[in-house]
Protein backbone atom coordinates (compact mmCIF):
# COMPACT_ATOMS: atom_id res chain seq x y z
CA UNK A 1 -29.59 -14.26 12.23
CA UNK A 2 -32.59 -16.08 10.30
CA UNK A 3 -31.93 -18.57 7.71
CA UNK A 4 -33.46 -16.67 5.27
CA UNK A 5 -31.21 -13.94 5.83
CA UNK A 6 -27.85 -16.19 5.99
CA UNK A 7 -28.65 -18.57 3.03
CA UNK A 8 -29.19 -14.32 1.34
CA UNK A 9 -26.16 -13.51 2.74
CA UNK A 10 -24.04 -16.49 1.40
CA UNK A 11 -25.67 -16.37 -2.02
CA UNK A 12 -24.20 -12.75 -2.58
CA UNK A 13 -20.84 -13.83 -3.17
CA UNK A 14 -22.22 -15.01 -6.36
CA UNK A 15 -22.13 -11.21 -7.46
CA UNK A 16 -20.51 -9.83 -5.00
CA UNK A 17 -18.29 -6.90 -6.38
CA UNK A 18 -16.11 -6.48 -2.88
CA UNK A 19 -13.22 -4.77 -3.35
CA UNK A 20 -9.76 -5.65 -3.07
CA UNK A 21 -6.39 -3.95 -1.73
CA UNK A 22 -3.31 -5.05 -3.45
CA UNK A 23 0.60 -4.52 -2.81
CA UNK A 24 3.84 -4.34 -4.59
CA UNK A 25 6.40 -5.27 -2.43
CA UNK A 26 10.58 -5.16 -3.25
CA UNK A 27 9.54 -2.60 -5.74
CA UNK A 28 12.28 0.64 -5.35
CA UNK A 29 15.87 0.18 -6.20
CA UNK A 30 17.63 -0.59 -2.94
CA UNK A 31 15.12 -2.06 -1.39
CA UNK A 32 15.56 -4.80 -3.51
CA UNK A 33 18.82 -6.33 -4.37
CA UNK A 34 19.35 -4.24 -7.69
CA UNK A 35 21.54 -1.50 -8.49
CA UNK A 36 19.82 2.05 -9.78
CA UNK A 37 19.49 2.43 -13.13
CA UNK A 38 18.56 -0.69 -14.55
CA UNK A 39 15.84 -1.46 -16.76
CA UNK A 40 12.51 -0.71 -15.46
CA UNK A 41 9.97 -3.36 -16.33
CA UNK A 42 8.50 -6.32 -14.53
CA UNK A 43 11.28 -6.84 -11.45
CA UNK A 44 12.10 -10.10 -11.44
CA UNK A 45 12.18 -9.84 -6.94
CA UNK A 46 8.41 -8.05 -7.19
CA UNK A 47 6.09 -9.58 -4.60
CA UNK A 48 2.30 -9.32 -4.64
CA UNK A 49 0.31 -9.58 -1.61
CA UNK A 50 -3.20 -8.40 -0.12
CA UNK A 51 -4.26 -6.41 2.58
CA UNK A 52 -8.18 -6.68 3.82
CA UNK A 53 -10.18 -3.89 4.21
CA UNK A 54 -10.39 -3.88 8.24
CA UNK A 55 -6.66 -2.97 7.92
CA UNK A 56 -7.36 0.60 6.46
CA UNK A 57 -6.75 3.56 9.23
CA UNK A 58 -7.46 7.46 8.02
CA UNK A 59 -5.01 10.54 8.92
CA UNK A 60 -5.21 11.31 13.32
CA UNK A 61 -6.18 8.10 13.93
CA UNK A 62 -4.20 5.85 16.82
CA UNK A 63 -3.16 2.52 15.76
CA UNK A 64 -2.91 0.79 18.57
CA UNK A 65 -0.64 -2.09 19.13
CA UNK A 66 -2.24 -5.51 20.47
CA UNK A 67 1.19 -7.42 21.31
CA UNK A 68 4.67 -6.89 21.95
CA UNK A 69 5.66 -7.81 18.54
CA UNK A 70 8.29 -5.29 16.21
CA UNK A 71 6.28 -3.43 13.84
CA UNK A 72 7.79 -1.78 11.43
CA UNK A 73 6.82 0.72 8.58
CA UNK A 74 7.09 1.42 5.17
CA UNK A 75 5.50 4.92 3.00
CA UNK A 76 3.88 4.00 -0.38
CA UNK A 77 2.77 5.54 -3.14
CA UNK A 78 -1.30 4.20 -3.61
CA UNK A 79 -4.04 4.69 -6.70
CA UNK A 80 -7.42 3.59 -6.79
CA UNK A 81 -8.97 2.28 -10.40
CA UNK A 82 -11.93 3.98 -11.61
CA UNK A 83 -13.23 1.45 -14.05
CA UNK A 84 -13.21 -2.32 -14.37
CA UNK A 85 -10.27 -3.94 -16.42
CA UNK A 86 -8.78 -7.41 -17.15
CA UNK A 87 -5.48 -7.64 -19.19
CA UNK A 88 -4.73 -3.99 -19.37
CA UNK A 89 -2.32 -2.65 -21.82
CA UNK A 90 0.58 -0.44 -20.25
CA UNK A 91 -0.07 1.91 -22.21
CA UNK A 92 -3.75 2.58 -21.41
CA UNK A 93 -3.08 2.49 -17.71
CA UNK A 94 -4.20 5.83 -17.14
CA UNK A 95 -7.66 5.71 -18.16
CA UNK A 96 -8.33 2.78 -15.32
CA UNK A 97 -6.85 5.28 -12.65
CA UNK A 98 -9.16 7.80 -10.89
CA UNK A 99 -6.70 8.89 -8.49
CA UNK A 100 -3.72 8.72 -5.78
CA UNK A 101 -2.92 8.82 -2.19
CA UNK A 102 0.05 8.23 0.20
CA UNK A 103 -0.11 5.42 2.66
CA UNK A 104 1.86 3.64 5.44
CA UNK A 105 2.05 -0.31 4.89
CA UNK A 106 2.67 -1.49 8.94
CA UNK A 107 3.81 -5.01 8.41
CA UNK A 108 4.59 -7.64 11.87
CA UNK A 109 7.92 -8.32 11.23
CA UNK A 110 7.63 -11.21 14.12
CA UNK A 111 5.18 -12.86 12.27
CA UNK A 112 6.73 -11.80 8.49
CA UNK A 113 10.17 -13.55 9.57
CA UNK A 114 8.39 -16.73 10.30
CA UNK A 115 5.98 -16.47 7.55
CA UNK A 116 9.09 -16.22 4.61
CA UNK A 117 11.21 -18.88 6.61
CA UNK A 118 8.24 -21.20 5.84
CA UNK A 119 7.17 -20.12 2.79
CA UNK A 120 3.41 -19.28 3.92
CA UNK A 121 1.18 -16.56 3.60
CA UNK A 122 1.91 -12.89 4.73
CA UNK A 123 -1.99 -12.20 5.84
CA UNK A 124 -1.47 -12.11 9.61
CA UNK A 125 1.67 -10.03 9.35
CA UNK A 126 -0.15 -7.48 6.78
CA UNK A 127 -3.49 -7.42 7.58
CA UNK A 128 -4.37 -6.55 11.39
CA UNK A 129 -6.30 -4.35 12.25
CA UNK A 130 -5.09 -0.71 11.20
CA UNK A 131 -1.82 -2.03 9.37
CA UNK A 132 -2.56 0.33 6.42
CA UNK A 133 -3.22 4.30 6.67
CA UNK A 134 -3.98 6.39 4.00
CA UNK A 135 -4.09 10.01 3.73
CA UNK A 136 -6.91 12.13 1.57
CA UNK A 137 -7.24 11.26 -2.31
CA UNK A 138 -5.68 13.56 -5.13
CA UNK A 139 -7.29 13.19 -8.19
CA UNK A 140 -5.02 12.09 -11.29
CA UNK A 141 -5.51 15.53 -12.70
CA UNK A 142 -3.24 16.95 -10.21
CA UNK A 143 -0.78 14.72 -10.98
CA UNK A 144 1.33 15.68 -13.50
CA UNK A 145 3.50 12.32 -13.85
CA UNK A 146 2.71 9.55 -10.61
CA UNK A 147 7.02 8.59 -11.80
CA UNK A 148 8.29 11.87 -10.67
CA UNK A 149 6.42 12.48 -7.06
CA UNK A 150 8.34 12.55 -3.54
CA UNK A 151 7.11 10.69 -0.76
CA UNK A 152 8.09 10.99 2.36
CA UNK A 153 7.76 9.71 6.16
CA UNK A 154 9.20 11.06 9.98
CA UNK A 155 8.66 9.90 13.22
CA UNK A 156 8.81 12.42 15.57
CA UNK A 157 10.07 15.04 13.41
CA UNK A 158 12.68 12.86 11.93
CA UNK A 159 12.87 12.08 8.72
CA UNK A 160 13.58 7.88 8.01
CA UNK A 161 11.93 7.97 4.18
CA UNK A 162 12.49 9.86 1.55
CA UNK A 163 12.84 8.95 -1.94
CA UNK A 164 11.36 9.58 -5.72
CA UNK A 165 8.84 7.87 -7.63
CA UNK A 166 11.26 7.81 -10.21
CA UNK A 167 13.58 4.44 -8.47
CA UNK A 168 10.17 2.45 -8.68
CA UNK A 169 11.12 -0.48 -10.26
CA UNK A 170 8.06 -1.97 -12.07
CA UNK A 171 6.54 1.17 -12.51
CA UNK A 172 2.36 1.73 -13.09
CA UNK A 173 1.92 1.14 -16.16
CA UNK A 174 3.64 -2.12 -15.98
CA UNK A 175 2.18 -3.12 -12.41
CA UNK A 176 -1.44 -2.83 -13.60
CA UNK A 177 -0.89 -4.77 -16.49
CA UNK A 178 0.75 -7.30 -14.83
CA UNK A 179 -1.52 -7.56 -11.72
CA UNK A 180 -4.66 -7.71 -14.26
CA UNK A 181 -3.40 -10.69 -16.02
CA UNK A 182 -4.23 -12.27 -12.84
CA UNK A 183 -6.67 -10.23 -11.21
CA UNK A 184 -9.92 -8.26 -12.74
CA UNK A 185 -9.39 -4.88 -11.03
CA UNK A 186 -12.55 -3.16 -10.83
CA UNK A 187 -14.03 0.15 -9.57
CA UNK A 188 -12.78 1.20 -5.72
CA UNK A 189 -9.75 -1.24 -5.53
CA UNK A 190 -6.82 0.40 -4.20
CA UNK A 191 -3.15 -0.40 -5.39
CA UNK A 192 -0.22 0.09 -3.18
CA UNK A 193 3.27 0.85 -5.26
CA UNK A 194 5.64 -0.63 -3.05
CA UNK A 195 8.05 1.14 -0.48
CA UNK A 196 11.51 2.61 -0.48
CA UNK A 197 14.39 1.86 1.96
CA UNK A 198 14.34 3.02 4.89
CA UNK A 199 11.38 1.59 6.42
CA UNK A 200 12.01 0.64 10.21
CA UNK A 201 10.17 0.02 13.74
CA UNK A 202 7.09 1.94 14.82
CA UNK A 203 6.45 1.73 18.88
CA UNK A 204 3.99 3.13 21.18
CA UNK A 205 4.54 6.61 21.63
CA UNK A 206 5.59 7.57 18.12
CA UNK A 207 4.43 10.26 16.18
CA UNK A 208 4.34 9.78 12.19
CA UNK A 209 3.81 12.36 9.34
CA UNK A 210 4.00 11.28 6.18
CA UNK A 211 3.44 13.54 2.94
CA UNK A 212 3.18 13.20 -1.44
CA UNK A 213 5.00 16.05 -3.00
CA UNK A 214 5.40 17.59 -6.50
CA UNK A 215 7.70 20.00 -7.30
CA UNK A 216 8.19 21.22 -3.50
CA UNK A 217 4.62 21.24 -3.04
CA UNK A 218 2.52 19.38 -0.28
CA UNK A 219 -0.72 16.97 -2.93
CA UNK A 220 -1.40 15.11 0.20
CA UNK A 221 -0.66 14.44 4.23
CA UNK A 222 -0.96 11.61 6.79
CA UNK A 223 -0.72 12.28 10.39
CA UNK A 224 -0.63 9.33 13.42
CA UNK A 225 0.40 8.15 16.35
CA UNK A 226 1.04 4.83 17.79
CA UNK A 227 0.00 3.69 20.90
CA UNK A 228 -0.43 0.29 22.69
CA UNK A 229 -3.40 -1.29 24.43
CA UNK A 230 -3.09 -0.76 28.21
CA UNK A 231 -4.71 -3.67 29.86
């Protein structure tokens, strides 16, 4: 690479609009340590994190797994914002949202476990390579209220997730705001909602099918398998 073309290169992340993935986490009753039925607003156990883009898989793809580490899973509701936005009002969330999708967060737990036990950063145990896959996109329109959705996962036919929108804890409205206190969100950047209980170990070999209902009705599908590099 020239000169020319690196000192280019590093002088467009002055402007650079790159966009960003970001994740609830401890965000569905049970999951965290709170009982159903309390007060939704901003959960005092929510935990924000990143993803990079090099993480993002699409439906039939093989993720394949690079070490013997657990991995484990967890279905999420997603959106991507349509327009740029810094200290949004909950109550003009939807005008920021262009649509939805259903993902699978993979997280390391090996490397998770040690991360929280030393209080440091969750990147290599969320962000490898093909640690987030996301079905098709549904546009909001077809939505008739993201807080009353199912979403669901099964590995090899077997269901291990399944729960309603409705036991998120900080719910959309709430998470945007919040997040853009922090964070301009602009055009592109995904948001994952957090997952339910009932996540658990992926391994090689496993077959996963994960799906966004309303009203008994299939908005969306994710198909995978997992798999392991044979050396």
């Amino acid at each position: 690479m020239s000169a020319q073309l690196v000192e280019r290169l590093y002088k467009s992340l002055y402007s650079s609009t790159h966009n960003k993935i970001i994740c609830a986490g401890r965000n569905f009753f049970h999951s965290a340590s709170v009982e159903s039925g309390r007060h939704k607003g901003i959960n005092n156990e929510l935990v924000i994190f990143d993803k990079t883009f090099n993480s993002i898989m699409r439906s039939g793809e093989v993720l394949y797994l690079q070490r013997e580490n657990k991995i484990h899973h967890g279905v999420e509701l997603g959106f991507m914002i349509g327009m740029t936005g810094k200290n949004i009002k909950p109550e003009e969330y939807d005008k920021y949202i262009e649509g939805y999708f259903i993902g699978i967060d993979f997280t390391d737990k090996d490397l998770h476990t040690t991360a929280r036990k030393n209080g440091s950063p969750w990147t290599m145990a969320k962000a490898q390579d093909g640690f987030l896959a996301v079905s098709g996109f549904v546009a909001k329109h077809k939505i008739r209220n993201p807080h009353d959705l199912e979403i669901q996962l099964k590995i090899n036919k077997q269901h291990t997730q399944r729960e309603n929108t409705r036991q998120m804890i900080t719910q959309i409205p709430e998470l945007i705001s919040h997040i853009s206190q922090y964070v301009t969100l602009r055009e592109g950047d995904l948001i994952m909602t957090g997952t339910p209980s009932g996540g658990g170990e992926a391994s090689a070999g496993d077959f996963i099918e994960v799906s966004l209902r309303q009203q008994n009705k299939d908005l969306a599908n994710l198909f995978m398998k997992i798999d392991k590099i044979h050396q």
